[in-house]
Protein backbone atom coordinates (compact mmCIF):
# COMPACT_ATOMS: atom_id res chain seq x y z
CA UNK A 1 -26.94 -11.79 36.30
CA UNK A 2 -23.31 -12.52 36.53
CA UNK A 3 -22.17 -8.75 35.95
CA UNK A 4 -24.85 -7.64 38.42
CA UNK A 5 -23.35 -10.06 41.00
CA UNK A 6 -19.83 -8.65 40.12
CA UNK A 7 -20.47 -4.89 40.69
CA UNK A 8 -22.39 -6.22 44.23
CA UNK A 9 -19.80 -7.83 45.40
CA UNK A 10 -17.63 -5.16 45.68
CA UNK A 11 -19.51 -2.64 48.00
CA UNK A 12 -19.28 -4.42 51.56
CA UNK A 13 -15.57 -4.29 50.59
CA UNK A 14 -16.16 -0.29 49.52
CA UNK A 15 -18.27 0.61 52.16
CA UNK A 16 -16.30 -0.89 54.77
CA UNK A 17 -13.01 0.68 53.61
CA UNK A 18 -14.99 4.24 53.99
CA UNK A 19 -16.78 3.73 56.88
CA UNK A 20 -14.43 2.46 58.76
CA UNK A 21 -11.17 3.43 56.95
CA UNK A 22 -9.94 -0.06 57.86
CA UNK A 23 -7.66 -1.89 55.08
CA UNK A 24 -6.89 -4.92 57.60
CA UNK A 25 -6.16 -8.02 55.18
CA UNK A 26 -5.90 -6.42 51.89
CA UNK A 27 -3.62 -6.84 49.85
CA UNK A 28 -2.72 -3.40 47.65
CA UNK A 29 -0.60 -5.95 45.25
CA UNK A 30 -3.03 -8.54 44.34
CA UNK A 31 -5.46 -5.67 43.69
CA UNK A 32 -2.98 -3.46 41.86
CA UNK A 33 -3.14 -6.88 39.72
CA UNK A 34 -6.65 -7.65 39.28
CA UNK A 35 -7.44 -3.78 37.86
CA UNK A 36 -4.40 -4.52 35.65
CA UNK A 37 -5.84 -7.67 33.73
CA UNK A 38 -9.25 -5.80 33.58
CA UNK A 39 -7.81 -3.23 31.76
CA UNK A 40 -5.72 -5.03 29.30
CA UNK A 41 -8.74 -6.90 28.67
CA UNK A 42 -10.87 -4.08 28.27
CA UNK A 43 -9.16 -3.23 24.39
CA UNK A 44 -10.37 -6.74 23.35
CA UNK A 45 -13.73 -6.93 24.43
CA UNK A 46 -14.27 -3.32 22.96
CA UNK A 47 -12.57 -4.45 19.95
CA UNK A 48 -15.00 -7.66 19.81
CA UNK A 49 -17.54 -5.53 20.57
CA UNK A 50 -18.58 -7.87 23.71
CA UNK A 51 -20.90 -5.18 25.11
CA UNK A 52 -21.40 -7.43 28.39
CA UNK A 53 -17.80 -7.62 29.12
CA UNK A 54 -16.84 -4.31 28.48
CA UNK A 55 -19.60 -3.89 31.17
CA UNK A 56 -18.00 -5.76 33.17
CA UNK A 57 -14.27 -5.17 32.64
CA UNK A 58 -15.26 -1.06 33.28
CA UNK A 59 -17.09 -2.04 36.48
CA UNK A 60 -14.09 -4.13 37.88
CA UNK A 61 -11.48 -1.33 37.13
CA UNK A 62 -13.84 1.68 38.12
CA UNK A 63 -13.92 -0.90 41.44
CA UNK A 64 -10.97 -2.16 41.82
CA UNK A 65 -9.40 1.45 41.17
CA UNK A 66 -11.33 2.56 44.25
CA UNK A 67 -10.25 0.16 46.64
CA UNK A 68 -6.86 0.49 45.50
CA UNK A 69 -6.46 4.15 46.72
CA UNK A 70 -8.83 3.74 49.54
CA UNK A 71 -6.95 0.74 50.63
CA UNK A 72 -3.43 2.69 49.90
CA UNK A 73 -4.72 5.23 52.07
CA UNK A 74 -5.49 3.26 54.98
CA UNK A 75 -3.55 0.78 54.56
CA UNK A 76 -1.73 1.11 58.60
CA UNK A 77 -5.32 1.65 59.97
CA UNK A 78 -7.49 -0.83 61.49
CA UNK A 79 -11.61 -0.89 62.80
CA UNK A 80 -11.97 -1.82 66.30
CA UNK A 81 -12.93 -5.06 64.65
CA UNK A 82 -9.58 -6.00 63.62
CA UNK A 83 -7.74 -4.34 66.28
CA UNK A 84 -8.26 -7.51 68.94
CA UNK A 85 -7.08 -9.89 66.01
């Protein structure tokens, strides 16, 4: 249940990034970090054989990875949304 909530929290951030192509508040560093730890912890729960995590761990990078070069991309654009902030 908890992987399933993982991989769903990730597409309002996803869809909004291509839909809208609007990177207002994200930070391209802390993300850059986040798909780092997944995949240095990716060896070890292969190695372990921790089928769940390596679930997991390849759902956060494949993620993460995505909203790193979407956000990288539009990272000086902002939705309508975020332009009266």
């Amino acid at each position: 249940m908890g992987t399933a909530l993982v991989a769903v929290a990730y597409i309002p951030q996803i869809v909004h990034l291509i839909k809208q192509h609007c990177a207002y508040g994200i930070s391209i560093k802390a993300w850059a970090i986040w798909f780092i730890a997944a995949m240095l912890m990716l060896p070890y729960a292969i190695a372990t054989q921790a089928t769940i995590f390596v679930l997991l761990l390849l759902i956060n990078g494949v993620a993460t990875a995505f909203i790193l070069v979407f956000s990288y991309f539009h990272q000086d654009r902002f939705c309508p949304k975020h332009k009266i902030l």
